[in-house]
Protein backbone atom coordinates (compact mmCIF):
# COMPACT_ATOMS: atom_id res chain seq x y z
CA UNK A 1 25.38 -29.39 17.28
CA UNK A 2 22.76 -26.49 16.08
CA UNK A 3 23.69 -23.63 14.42
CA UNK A 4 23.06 -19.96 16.47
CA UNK A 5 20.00 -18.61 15.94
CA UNK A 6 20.09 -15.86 13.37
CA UNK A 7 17.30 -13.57 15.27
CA UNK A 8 19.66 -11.20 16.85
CA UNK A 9 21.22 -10.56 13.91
CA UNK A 10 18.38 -10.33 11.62
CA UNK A 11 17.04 -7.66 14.68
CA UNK A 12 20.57 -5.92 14.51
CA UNK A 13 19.52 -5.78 10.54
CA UNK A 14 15.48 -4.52 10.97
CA UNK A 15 16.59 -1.88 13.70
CA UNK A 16 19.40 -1.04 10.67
CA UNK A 17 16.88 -0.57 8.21
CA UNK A 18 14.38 1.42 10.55
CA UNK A 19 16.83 3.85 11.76
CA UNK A 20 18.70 4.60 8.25
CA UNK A 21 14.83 4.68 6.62
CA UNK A 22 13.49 7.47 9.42
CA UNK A 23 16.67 9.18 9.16
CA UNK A 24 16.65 9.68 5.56
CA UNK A 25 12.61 10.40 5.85
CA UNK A 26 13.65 13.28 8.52
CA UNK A 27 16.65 14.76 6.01
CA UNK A 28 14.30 14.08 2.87
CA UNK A 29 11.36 15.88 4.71
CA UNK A 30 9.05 14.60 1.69
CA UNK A 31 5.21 16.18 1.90
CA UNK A 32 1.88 13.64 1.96
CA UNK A 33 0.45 12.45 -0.61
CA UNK A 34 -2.90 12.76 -1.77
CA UNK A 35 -4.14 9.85 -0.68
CA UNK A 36 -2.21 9.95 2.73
CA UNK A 37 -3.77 13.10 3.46
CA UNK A 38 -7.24 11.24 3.02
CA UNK A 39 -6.38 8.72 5.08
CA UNK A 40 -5.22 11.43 7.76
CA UNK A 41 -8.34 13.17 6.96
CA UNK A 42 -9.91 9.69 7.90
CA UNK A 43 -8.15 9.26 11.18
CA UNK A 44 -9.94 12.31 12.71
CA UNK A 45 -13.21 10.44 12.68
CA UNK A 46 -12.55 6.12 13.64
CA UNK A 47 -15.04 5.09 11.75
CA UNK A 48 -15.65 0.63 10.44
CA UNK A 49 -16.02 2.09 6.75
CA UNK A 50 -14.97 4.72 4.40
CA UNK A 51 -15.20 5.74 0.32
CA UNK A 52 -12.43 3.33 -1.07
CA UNK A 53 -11.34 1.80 1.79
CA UNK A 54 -12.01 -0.49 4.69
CA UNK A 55 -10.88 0.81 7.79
CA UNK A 56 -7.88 -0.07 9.40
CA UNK A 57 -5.19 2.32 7.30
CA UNK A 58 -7.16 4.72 8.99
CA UNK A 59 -7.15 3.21 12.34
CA UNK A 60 -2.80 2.84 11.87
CA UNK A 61 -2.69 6.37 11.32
CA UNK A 62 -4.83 7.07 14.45
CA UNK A 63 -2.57 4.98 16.50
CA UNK A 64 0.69 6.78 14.50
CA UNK A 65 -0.31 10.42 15.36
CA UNK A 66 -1.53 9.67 18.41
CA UNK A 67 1.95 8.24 19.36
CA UNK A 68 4.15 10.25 17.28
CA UNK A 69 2.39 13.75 16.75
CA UNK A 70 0.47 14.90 13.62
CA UNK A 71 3.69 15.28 11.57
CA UNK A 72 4.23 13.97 8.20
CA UNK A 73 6.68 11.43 9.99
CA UNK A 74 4.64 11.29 13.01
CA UNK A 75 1.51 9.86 10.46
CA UNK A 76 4.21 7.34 8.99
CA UNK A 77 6.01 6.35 11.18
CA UNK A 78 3.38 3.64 11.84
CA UNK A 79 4.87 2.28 8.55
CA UNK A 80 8.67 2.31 9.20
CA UNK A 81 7.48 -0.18 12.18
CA UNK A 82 5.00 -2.34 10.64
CA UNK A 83 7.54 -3.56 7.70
CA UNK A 84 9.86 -4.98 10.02
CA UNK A 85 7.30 -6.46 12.14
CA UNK A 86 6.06 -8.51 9.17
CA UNK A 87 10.04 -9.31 8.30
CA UNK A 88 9.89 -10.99 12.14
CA UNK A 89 6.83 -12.48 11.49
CA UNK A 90 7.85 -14.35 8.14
CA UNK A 91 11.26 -15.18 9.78
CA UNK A 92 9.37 -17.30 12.34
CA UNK A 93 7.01 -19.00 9.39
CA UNK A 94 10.00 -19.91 7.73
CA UNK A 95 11.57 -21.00 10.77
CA UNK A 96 7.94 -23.38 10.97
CA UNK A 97 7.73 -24.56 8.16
CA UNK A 98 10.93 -25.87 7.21
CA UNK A 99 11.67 -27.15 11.24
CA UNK A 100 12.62 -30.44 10.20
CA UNK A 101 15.51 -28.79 8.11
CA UNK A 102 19.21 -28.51 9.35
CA UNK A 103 19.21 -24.60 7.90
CA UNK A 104 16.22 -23.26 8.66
CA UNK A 105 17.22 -20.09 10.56
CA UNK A 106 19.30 -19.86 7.28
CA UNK A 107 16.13 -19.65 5.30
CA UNK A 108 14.25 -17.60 7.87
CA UNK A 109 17.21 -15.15 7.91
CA UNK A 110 17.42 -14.43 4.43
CA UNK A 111 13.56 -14.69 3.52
CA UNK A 112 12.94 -12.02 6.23
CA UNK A 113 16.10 -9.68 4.90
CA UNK A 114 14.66 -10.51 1.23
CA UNK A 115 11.26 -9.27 2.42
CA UNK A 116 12.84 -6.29 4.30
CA UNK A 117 15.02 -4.83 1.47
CA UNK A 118 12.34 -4.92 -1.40
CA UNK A 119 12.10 -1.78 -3.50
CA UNK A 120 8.29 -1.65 -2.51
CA UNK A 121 8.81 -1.98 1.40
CA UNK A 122 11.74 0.30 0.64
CA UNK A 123 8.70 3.09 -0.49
CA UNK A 124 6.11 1.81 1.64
CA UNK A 125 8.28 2.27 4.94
CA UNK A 126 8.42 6.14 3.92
CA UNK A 127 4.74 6.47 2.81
CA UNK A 128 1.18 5.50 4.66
CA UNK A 129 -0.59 2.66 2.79
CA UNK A 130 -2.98 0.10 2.78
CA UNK A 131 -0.38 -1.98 2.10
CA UNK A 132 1.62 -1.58 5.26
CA UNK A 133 -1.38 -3.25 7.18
CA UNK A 134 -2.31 -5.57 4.57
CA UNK A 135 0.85 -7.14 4.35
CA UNK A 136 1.57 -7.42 7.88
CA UNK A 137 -2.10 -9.58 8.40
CA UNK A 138 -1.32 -11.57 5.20
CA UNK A 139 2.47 -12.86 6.48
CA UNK A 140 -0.01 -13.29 9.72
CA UNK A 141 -2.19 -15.55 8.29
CA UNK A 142 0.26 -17.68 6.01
CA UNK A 143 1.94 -17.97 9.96
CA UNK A 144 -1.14 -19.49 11.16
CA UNK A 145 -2.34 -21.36 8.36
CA UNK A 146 1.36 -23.17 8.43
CA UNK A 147 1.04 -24.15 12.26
CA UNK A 148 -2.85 -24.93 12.17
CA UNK A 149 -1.94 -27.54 9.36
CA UNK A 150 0.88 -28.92 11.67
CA UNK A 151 -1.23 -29.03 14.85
CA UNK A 152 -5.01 -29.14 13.89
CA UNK A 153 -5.73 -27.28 16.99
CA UNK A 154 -8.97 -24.90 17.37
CA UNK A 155 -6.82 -21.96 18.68
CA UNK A 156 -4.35 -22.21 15.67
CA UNK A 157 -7.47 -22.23 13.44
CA UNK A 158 -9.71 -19.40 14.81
CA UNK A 159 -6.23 -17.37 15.00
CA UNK A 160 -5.95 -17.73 11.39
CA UNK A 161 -9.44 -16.49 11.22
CA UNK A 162 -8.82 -13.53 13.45
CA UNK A 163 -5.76 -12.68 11.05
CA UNK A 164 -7.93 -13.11 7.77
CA UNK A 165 -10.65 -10.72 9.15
CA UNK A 166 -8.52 -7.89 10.02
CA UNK A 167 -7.03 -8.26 6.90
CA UNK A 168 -10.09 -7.62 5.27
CA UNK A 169 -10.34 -4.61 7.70
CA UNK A 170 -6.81 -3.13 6.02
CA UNK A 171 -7.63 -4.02 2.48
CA UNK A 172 -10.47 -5.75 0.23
CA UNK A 173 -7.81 -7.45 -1.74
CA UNK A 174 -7.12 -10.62 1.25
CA UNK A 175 -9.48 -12.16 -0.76
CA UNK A 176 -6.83 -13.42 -2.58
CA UNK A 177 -6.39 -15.33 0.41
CA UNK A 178 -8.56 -17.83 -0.76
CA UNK A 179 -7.27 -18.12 -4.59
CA UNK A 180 -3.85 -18.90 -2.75
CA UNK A 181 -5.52 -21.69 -0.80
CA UNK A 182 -7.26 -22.77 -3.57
CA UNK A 183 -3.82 -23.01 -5.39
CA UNK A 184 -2.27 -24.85 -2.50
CA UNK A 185 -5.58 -27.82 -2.73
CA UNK A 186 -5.36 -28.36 -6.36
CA UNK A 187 -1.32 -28.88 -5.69
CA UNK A 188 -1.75 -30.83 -3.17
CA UNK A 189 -4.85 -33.63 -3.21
CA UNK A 190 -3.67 -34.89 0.54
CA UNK A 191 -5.22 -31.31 2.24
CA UNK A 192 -8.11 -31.09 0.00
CA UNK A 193 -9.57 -32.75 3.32
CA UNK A 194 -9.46 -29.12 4.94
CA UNK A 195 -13.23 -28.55 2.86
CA UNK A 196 -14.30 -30.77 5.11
CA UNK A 197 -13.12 -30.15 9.01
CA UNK A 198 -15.25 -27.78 10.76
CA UNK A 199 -12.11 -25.72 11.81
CA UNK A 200 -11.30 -24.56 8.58
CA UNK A 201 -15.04 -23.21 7.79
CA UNK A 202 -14.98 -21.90 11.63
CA UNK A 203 -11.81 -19.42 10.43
CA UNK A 204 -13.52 -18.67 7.47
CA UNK A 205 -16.82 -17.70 9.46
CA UNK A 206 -15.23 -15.68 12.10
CA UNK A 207 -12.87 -13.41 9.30
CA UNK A 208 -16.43 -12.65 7.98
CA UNK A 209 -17.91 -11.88 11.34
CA UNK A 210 -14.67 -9.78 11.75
CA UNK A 211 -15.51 -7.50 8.23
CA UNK A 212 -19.37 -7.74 9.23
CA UNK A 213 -19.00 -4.20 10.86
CA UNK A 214 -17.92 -2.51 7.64
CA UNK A 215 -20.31 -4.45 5.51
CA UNK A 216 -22.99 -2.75 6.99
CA UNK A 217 -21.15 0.41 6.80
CA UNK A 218 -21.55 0.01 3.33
CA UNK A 219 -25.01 -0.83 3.38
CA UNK A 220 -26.06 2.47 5.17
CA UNK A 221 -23.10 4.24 2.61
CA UNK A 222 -24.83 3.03 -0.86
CA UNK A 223 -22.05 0.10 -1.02
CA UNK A 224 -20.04 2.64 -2.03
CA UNK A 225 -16.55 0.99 -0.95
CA UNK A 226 -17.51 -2.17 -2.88
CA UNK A 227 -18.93 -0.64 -5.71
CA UNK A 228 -15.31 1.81 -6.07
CA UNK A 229 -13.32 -1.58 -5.99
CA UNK A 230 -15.21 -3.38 -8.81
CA UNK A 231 -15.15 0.34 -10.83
CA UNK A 232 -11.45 0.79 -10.65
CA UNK A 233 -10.70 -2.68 -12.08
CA UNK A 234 -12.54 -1.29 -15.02
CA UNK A 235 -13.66 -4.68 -16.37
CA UNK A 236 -16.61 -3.24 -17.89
CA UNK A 237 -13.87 -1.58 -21.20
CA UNK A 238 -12.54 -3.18 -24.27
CA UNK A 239 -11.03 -6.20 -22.94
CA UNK A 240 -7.39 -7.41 -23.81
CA UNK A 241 -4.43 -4.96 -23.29
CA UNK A 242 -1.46 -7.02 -24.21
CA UNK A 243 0.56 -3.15 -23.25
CA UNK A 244 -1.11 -3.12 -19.96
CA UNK A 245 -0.43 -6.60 -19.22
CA UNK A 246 3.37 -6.12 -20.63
CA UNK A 247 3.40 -2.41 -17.75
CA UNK A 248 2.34 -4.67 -15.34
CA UNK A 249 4.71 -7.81 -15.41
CA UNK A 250 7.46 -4.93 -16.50
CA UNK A 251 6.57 -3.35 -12.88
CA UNK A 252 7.13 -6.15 -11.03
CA UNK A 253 11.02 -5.67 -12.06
CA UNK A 254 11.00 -3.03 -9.93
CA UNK A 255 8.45 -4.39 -7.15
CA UNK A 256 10.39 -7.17 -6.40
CA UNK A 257 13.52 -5.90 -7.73
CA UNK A 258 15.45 -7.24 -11.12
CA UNK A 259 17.40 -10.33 -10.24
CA UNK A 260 14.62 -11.38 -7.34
CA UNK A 261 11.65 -11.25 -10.07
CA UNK A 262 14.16 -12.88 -12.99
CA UNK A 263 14.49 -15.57 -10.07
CA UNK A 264 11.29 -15.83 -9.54
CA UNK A 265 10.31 -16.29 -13.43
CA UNK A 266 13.16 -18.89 -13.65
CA UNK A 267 11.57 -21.06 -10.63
CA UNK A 268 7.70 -20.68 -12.42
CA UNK A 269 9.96 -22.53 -15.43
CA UNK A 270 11.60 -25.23 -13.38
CA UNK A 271 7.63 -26.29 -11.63
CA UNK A 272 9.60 -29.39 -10.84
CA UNK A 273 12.01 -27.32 -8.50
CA UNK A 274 9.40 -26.29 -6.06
CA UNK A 275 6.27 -28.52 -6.72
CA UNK A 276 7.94 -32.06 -5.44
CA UNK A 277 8.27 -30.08 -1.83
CA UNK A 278 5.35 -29.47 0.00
CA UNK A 279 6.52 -26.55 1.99
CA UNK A 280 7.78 -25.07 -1.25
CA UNK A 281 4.60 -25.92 -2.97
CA UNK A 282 2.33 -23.59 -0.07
CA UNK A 283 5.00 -20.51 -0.76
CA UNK A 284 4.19 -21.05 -4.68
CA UNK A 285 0.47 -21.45 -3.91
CA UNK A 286 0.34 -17.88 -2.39
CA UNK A 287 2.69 -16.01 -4.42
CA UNK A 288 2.02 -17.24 -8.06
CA UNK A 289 -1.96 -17.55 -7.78
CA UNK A 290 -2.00 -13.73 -7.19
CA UNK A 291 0.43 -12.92 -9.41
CA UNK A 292 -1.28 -14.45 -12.44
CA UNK A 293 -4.64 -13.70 -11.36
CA UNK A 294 -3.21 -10.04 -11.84
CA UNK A 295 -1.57 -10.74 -14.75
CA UNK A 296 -4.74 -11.57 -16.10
CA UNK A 297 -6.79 -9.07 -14.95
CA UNK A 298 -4.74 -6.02 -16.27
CA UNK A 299 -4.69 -8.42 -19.92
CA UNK A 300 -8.26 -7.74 -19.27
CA UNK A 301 -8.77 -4.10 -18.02
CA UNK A 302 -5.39 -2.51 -15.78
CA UNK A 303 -3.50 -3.47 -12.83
CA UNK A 304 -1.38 -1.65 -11.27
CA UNK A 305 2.32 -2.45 -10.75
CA UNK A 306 1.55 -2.61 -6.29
CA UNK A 307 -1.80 -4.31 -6.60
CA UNK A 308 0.22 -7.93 -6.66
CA UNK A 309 2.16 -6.66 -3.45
CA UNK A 310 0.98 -9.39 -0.92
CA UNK A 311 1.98 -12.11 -3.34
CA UNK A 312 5.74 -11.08 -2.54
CA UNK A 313 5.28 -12.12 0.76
CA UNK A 314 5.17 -15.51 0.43
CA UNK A 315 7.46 -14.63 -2.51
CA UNK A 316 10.29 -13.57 -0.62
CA UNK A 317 10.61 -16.91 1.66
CA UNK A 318 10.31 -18.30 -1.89
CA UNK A 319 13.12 -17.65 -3.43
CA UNK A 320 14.98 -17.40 -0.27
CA UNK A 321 14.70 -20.78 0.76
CA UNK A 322 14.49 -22.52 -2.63
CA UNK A 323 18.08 -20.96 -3.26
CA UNK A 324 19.32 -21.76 0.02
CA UNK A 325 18.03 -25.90 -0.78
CA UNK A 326 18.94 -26.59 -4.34
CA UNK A 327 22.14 -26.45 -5.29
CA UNK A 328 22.88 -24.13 -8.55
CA UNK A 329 24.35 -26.11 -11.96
CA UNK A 330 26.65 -25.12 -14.70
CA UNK A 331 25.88 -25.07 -18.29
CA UNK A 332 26.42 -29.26 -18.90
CA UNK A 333 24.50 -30.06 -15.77
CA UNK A 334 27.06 -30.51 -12.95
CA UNK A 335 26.07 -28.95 -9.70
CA UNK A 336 28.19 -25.48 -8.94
CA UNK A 337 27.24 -24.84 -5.39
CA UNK A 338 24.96 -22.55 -3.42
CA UNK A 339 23.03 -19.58 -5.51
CA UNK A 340 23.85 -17.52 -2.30
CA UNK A 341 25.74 -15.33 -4.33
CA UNK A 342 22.56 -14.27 -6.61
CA UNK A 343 20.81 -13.92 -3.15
CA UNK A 344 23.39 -11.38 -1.56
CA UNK A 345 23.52 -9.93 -5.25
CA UNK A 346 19.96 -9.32 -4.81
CA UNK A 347 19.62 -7.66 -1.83
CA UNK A 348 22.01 -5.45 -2.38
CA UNK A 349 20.56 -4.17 -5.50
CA UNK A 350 17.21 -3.63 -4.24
CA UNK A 351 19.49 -1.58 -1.00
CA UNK A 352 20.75 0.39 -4.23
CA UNK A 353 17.74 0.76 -5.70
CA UNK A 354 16.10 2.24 -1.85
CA UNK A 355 18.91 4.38 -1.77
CA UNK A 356 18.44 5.89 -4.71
CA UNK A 357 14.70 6.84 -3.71
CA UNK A 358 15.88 8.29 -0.59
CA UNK A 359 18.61 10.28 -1.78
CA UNK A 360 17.83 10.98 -4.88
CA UNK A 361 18.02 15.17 -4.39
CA UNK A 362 21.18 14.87 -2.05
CA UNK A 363 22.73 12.84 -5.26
CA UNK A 364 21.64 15.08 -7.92
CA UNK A 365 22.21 18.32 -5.66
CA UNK A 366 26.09 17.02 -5.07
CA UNK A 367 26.52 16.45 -8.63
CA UNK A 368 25.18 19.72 -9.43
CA UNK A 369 22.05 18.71 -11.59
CA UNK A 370 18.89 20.29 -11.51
CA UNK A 371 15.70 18.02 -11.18
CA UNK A 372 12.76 18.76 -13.13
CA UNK A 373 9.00 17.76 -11.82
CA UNK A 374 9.29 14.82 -14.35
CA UNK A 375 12.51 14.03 -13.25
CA UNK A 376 12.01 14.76 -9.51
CA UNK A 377 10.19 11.57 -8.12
CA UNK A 378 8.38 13.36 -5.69
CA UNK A 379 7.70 15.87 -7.74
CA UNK A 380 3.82 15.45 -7.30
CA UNK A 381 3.91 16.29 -4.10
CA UNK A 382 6.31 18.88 -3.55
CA UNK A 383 4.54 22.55 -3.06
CA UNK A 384 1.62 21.70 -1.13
CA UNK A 385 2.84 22.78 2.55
CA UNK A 386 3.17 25.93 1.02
CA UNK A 387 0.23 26.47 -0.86
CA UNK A 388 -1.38 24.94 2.56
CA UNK A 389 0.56 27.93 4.39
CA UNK A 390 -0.49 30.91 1.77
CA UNK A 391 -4.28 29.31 1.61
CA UNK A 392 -4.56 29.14 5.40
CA UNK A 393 -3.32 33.06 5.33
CA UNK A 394 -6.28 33.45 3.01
CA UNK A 395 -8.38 32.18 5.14
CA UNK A 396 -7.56 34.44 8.34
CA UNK A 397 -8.03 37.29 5.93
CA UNK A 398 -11.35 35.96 5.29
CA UNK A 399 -12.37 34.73 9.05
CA UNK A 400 -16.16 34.65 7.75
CA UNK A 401 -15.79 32.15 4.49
CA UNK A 402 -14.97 28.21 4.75
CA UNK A 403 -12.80 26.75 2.75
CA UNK A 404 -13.96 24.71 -0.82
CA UNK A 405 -12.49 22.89 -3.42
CA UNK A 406 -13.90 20.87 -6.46
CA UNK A 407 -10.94 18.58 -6.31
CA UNK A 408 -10.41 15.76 -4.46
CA UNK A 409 -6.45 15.34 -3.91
CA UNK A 410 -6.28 19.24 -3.73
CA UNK A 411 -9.25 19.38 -0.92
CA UNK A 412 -7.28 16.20 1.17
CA UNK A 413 -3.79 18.18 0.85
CA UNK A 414 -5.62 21.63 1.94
CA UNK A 415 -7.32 20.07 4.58
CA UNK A 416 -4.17 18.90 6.20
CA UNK A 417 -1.76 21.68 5.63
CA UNK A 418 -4.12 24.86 5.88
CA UNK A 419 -5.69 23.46 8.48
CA UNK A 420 -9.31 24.69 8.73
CA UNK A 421 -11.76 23.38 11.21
CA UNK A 422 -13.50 19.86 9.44
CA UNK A 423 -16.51 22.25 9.70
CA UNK A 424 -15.21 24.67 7.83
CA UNK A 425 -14.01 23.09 4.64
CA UNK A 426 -16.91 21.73 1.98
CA UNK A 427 -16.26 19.82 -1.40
CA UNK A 428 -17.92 21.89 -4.30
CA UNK A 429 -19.72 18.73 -6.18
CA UNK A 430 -21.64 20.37 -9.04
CA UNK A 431 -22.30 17.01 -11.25
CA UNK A 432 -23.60 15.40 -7.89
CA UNK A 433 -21.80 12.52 -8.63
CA UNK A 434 -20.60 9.70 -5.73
CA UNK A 435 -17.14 9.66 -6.67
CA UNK A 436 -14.98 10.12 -3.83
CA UNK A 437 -14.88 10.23 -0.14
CA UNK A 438 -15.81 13.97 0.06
CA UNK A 439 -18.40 13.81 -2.01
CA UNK A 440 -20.03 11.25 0.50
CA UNK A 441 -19.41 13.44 3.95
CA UNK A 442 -18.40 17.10 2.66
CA UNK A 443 -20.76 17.88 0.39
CA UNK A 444 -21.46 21.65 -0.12
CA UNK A 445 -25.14 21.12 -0.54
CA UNK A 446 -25.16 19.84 2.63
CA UNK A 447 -24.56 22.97 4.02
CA UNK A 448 -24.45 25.86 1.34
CA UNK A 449 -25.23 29.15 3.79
CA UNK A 450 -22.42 31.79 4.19
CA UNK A 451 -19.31 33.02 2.60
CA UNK A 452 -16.31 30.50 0.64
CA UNK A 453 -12.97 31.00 -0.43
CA UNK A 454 -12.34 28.56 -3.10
CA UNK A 455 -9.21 26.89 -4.12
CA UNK A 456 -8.74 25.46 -7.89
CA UNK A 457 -7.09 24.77 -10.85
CA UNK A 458 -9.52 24.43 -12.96
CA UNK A 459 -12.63 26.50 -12.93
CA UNK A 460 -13.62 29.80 -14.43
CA UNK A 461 -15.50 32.73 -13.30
CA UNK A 462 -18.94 31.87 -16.10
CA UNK A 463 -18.92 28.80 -14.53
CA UNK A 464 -18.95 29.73 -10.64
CA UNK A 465 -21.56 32.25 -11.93
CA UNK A 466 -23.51 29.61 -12.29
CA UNK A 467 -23.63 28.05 -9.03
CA UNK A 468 -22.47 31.52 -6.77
CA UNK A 469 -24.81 34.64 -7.04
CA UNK A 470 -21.63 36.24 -6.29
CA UNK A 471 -18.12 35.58 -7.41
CA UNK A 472 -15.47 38.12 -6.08
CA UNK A 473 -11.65 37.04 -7.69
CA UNK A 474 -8.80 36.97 -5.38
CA UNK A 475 -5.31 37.44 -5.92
CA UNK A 476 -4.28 33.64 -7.37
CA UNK A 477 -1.19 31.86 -5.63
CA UNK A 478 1.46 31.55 -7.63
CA UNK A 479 4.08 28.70 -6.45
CA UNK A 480 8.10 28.70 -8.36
CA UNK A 481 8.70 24.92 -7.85
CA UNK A 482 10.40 23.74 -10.81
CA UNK A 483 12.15 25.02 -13.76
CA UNK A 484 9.51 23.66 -15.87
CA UNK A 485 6.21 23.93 -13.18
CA UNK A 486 5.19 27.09 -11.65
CA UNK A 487 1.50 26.82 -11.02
CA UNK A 488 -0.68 29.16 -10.05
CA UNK A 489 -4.17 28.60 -8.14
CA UNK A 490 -7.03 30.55 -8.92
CA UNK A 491 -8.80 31.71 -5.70
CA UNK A 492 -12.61 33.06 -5.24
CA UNK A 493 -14.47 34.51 -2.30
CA UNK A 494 -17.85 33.23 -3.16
CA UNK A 495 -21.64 34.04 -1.90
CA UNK A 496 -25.00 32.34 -2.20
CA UNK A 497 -24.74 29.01 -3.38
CA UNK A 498 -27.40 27.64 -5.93
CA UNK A 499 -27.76 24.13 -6.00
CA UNK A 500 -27.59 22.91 -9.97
């Protein structure tokens, strides 16, 4: 007899997850980011390219606002929906790739909830990311690339391409794609036939068709998306940071979560455990080629602890269904039954860990301790919807002067929380260097006539006198936020701008 299917409750579980996560987002009432508020800033003009980015973060947050208002949750919510989706979508991989075995709904029930409850989906279901998208296209494509091996049919094949080229779209980094199939040939010398088959080049050729649209975006844009991705890798320093390397693995602790990513170092020791199974073996292929091609590139320059992110999708099913299959053992050897245990162990410490992000102030608050800005974990963002309310009173004071700022995060944040017209906000770019998205499309030598209040932390009057032929100093903005951060904003209605 089969088992139930474990979809409704694994959708009882998502819908769980979705409604405690936009819940706690609503009570938590946590302001943008930086970069979120570039990628809102984004949204206003669909476009197939921009600074750092391809587009389709951009395009999410389009769809988001457009169907849940221009609200910090209404921008995210997006997010909160495209996590689960990509839970469903590796439950049914799972589900296809182990068909032959008598528990996989078992494994495709606890690889999806693995995936679901992750410290990093925890965040990402609360921010706007790159990631969101990325990872949703990625599970995609490991989907397709699991039932095009199984059926060899041209649909299943030019789906996979579809999936690969709109992953490009969300994020430069599907590139990996390929080391992950390149992985999964070397492991296994039976598919290295795949080179060969026109289907597999015809996927390959239609993702690239797919990205063509923002390659010539950044053709008529200097390259300027390409050439920020190789920059930020910073492979042109002193090579070999053993510390860097050490942050990195360190972060995956917490990316993963502890006893997941201990899991997953004890399977990379026991090869044998995985590599002998073929549908193992592809899970390894995608996770672990990423994860040491990170390793080694922030040994080599940086990585960041969320670069590696996409590797954990394949990771999740992983772990989940290499528990679920082999039996744990005692110390002499003996077999000791399922690790199901470590598995529910898991999960509930990454839930712990979530929780803790979420309710961090309500925790602190009921046990009557004061966070700090270093202590407060989203303390970098914290202040801006006011300085965006005294800033946009500024500027109806000053009705004749457009809004300017030399800083990029501070110029993104402005733009969405004062609120002034796009044509009435310019990027004050002095060194004339191509470093950010403003610099590209806001300019202030691209239109330097009339009045500008100004906005900074970190300019002087000598120094505006050098650019302004006049600089009239407003009353600065002075924000209490913290017991140790009360910053105040220097403010300047400025005249006559004088190219350098």
């Amino acid at each position: 007899m089969n088992a139930p299917s474990r979809a409704p409750l694994l959708l009882a579980c998502l819908a769980g997850l979705v409604a405690w996560r936009l819940l706690a987002a609503w009570h938590g009432n946590v302001e943008l980011y930086a970069d979120e508020a570039q990628y809102w800033i984004w949204s206003l003009e669909p476009d197939w390219g921009y600074y750092s980015k391809p587009p389709m973060v951009a395009w999410a947050i389009w769809l988001s606002r457009t169907l849940f208002g221009d609200t910090e949750m209404g921008i995210r919510a997006i997010s909160a929906l495209l996590y689960p989706l990509t839970a469903w979508v590796l439950f049914m991989l799972v589900r296809r790739l182990f068909k032959t075995h008598p528990q996989r709904d078992d494994m495709a029930f606890w690889s999806a909830l693995t995936f679901a409850t992750l410290p990093m989906v925890a965040l990402g279901s609360w921010l706007i990311t790159t990631d969101a998208v990325l990872l949703l296209f990625w599970c995609l494509a490991l989907y397709f690339t699991v039932v095009a091996l199984d059926t060899e049919r041209w649909r299943d094949w030019l789906l996979l391409g579809v999936t690969l080229g709109f992953g490009l779209l969300s994020k430069y980094s599907m590139v990996f794609y390929g080391l992950g199939l390149i992985a999964y040939l070397l492991l296994t010398p039976d598919r290295r036939a795949l080179l060969r088959t026109p289907k597999s080049w015809a996927a390959a050729v239609l993702a690239l068709v797919l990205l063509t649209p923002n390659l010539i975006w950044n053709a008529r844009h200097q390259f300027v998306s390409l050439r920020h991705t190789a920059e930020i890798s910073q492979l042109d320093h002193d090579l070999l940071h053993l510390e860097a390397m050490l942050e990195f693995v360190l972060g995956q602790f917490l990316v993963f979560g502890p006893i997941l990513f201990a899991g997953l170092l004890l399977l990379v020791m026991r090869y044998r455990s995985w590599l002998d199974d073929p549908r193992l073996r592809l899970l390894a292929a995608f996770s672990l080629a990423p994860l040491v091609a990170f390793s080694a590139l922030s040994l080599l320059s940086r990585a960041f602890a969320n670069w590696a992110a996409f590797a954990y999708v394949g990771g999740a099913a992983l772990i989940a269904a290499a528990w679920i299959i082999q039996p744990s053992q005692t110390g002499n050897g003996q077999r000791s039954g399922s690790h199901r245990p470590w598995l529910i162990a898991a999960l509930l410490v990454n839930l712990v860990i979530g929780a803790v992000m979420y309710h961090l102030r309500d925790i602190t608050s009921a046990l009557d301790i004061q966070l700090t800005r270093k202590t407060d974990p989203y303390g970098r963002v914290t202040g801006y919807r006011a300085l965006g309310h005294a800033v946009a009173q500024r500027l109806q004071a000053h009705p004749e002067a457009r809004l300017l700022s030399n800083d990029r995060k501070l110029y993104a944040l402005l733009r969405y929380y004062a609120r002034p017209w796009s044509d009435r906000a310019r990027f004050l770019n002095p060194g004339q260097s191509l470093d950010n998205h403003f610099a590209l499309t806001a300019d202030l030598r691209d239109s330097p006539d009339g009045a500008f209040l100004l906005v900074s932390l970190g300019l002087n009057q000598h120094q505006l006198a050098t650019w302004f032929r006049q600089v009239t100093p407003q009353a600065p903005i002075r924000l209490t936020l913290y017991p140790d951060y009360q910053p105040e904003y220097q403010v300047w209605l400025l005249h006559g701008y004088r190219s350098p």
